[in-house]
N, C-alpha and C. Protein backbone atom coordinates (compact mmCIF):
# COMPACT_ATOMS: atom_id res chain seq x y z
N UNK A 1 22.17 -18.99 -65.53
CA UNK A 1 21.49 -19.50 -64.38
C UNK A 1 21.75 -18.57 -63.19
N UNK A 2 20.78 -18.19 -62.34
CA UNK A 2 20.90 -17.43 -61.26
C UNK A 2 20.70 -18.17 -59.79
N UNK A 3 22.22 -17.79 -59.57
CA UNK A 3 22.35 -18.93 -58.25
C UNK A 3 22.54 -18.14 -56.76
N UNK A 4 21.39 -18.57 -55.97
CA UNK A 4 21.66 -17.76 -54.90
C UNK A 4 23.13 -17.60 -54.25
N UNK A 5 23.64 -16.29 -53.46
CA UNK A 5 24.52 -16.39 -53.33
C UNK A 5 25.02 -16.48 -51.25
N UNK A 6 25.36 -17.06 -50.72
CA UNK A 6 25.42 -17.90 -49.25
C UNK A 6 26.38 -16.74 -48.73
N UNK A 7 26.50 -16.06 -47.54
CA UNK A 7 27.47 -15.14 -47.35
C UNK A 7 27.62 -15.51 -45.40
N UNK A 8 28.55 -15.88 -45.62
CA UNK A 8 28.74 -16.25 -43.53
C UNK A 8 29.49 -15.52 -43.10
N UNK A 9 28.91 -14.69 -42.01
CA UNK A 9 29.66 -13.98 -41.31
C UNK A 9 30.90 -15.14 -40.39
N UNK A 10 32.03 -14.53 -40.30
CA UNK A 10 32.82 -16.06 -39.47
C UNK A 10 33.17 -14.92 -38.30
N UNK A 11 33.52 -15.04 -37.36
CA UNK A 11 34.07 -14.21 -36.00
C UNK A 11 35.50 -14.44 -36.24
N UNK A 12 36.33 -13.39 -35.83
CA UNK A 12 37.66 -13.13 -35.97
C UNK A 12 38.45 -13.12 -34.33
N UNK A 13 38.69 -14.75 -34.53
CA UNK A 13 39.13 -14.79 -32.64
C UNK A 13 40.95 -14.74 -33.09
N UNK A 14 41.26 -15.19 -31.54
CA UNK A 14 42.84 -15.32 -31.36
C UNK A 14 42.80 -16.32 -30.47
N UNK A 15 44.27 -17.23 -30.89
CA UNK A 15 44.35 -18.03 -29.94
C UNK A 15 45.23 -17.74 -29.19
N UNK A 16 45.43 -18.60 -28.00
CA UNK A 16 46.50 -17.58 -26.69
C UNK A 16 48.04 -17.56 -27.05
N UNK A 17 48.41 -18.19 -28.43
CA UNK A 17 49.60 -17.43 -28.94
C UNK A 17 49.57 -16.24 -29.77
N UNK A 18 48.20 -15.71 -30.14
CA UNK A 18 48.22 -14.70 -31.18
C UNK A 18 47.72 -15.39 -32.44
N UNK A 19 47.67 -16.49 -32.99
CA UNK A 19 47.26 -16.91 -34.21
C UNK A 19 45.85 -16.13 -34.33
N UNK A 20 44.99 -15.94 -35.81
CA UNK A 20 44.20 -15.44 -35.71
C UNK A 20 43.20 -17.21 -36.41
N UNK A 21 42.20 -16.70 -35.78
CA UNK A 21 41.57 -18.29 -35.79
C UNK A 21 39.74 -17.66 -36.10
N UNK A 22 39.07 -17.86 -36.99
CA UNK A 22 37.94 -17.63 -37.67
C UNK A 22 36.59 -18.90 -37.52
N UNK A 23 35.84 -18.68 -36.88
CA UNK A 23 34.96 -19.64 -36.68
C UNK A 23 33.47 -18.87 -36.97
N UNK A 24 32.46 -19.94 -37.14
CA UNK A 24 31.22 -19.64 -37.71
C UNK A 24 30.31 -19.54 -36.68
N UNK A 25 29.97 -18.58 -35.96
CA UNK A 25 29.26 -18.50 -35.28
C UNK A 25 28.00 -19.40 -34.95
N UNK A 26 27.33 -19.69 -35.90
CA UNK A 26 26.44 -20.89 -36.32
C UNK A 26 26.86 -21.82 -35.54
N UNK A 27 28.11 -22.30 -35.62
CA UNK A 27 28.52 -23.76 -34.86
C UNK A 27 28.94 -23.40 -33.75
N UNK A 28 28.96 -22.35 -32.99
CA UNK A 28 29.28 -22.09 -31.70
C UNK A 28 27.93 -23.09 -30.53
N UNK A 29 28.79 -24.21 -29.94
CA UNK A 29 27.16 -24.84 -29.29
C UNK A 29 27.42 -24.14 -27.30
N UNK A 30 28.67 -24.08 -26.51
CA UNK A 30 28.91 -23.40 -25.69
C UNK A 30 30.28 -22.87 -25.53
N UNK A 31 30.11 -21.96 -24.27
CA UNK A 31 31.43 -21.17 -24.04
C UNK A 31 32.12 -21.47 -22.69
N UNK A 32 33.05 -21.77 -22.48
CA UNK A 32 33.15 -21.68 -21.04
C UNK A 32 34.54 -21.06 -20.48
N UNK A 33 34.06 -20.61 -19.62
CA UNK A 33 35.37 -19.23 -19.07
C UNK A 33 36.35 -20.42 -17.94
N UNK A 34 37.51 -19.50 -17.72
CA UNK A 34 38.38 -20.78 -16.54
C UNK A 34 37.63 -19.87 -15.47
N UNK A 35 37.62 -20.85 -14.26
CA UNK A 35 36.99 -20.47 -12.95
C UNK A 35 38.48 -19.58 -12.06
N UNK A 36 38.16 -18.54 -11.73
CA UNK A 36 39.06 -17.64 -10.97
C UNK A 36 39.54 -18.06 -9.98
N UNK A 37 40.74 -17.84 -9.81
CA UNK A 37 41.23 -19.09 -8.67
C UNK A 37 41.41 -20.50 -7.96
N UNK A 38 40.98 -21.21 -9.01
CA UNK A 38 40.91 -22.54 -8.97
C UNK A 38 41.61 -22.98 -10.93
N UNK A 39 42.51 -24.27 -10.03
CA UNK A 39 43.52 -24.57 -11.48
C UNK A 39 42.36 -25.45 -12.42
N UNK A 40 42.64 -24.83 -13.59
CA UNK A 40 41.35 -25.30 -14.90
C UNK A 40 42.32 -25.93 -15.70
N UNK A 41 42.23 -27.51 -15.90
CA UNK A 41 42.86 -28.02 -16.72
C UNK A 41 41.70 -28.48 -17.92
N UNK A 42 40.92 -27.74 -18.40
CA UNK A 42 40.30 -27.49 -19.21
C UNK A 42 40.76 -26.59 -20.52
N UNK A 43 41.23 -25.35 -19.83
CA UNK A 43 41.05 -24.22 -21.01
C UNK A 43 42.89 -23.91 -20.90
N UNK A 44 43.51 -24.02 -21.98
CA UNK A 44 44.60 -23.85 -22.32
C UNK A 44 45.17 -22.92 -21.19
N UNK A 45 46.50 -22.63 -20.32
CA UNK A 45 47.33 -21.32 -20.64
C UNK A 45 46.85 -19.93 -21.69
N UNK A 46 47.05 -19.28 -21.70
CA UNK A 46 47.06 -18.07 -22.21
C UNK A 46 45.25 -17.46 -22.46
N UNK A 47 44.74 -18.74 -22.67
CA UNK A 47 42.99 -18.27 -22.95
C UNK A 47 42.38 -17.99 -21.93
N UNK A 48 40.71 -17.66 -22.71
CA UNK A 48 40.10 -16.68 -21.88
C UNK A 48 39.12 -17.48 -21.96
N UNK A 49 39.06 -18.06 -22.87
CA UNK A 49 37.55 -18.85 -23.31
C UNK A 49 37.85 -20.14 -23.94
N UNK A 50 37.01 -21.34 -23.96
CA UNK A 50 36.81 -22.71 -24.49
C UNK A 50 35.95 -22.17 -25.14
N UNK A 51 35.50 -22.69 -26.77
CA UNK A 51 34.70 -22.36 -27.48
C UNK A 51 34.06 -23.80 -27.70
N UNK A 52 32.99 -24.81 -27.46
CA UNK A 52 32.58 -25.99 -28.16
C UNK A 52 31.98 -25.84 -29.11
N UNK A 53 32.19 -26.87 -30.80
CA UNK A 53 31.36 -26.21 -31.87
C UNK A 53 30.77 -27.58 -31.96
N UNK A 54 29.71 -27.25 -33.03
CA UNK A 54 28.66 -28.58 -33.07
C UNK A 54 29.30 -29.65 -33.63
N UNK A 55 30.87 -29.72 -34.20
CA UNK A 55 31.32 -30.89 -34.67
C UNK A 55 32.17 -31.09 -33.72
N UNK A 56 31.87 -31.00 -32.84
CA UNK A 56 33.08 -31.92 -30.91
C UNK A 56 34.05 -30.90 -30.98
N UNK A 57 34.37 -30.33 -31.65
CA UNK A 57 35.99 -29.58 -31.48
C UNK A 57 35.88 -28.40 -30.66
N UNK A 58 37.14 -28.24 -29.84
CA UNK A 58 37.56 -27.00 -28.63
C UNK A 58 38.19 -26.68 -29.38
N UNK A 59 38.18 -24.94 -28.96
CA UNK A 59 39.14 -24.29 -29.59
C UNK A 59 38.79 -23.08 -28.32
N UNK A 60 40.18 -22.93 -28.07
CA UNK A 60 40.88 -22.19 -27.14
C UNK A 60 41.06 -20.65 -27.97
N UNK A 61 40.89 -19.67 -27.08
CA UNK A 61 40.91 -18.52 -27.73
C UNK A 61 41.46 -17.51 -26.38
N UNK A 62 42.21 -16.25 -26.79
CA UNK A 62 42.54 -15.12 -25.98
C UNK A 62 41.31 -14.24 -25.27
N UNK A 63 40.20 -14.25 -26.24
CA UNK A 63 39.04 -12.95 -25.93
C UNK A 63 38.54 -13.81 -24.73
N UNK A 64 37.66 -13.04 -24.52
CA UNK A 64 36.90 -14.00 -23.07
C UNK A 64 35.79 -14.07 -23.39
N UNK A 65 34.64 -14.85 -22.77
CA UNK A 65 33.47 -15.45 -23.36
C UNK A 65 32.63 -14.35 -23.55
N UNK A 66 32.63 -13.56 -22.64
CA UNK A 66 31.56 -12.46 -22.56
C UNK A 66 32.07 -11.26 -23.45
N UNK A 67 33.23 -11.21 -24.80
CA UNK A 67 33.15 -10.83 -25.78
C UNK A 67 32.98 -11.91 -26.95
N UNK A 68 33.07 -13.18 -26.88
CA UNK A 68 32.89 -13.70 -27.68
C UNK A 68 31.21 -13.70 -27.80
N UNK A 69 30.70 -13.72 -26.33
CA UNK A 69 29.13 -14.30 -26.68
C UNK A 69 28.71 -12.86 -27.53
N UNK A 70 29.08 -11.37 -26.99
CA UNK A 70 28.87 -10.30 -27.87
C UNK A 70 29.04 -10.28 -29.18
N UNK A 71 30.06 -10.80 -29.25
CA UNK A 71 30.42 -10.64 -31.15
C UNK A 71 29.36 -11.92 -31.91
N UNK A 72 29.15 -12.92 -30.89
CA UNK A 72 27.78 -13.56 -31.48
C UNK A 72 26.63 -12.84 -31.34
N UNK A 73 26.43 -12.23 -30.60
CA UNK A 73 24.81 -11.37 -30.48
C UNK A 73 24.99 -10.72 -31.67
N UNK A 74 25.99 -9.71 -32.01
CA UNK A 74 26.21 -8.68 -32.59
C UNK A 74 25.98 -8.94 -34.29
N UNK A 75 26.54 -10.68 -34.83
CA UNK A 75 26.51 -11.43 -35.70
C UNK A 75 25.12 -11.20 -36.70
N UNK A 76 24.28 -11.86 -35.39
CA UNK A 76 23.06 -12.31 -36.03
C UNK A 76 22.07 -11.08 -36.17
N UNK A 77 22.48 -9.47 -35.74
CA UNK A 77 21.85 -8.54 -36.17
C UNK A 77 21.52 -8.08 -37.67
């Protein structure tokens, strides 16, 4: 039987201890950066970016949005 075969690119983030943390671009629904100079009790210590995915979950990451949104552009080429 010949079964198609599914291949997902996943993005290769970090979280603001260094863990390496892999998400599907696909479920990326927004990004949001901490605001400069004003205290963000939103986005962890050490991150750069809030990632929201289409199943409710944050995930805090080191890169900052405007490489994450790149490595999504870059994805779907």
């Amino acid at each position: 039987m010949n079964r198609g075969l599914i291949l997902a690119s996943l993005l290769l983030l970090h979280g603001p201890t260094g863990r390496e943390i892999r998400i599907n671009p696909r479920n990326v629904t927004s990004l949001h950066a901490p605001q400069p100079g004003q205290r963000n009790t939103s986005v962890t210590a050490g991150a750069n970016c809030l990632i929201n995915t289409s199943d409710g979950k944050f995930v805090s990451v080191a890169e900052t949005c405007e490489a994450v949104s790149q490595m999504i552009t870059g994805v779907g080429k």
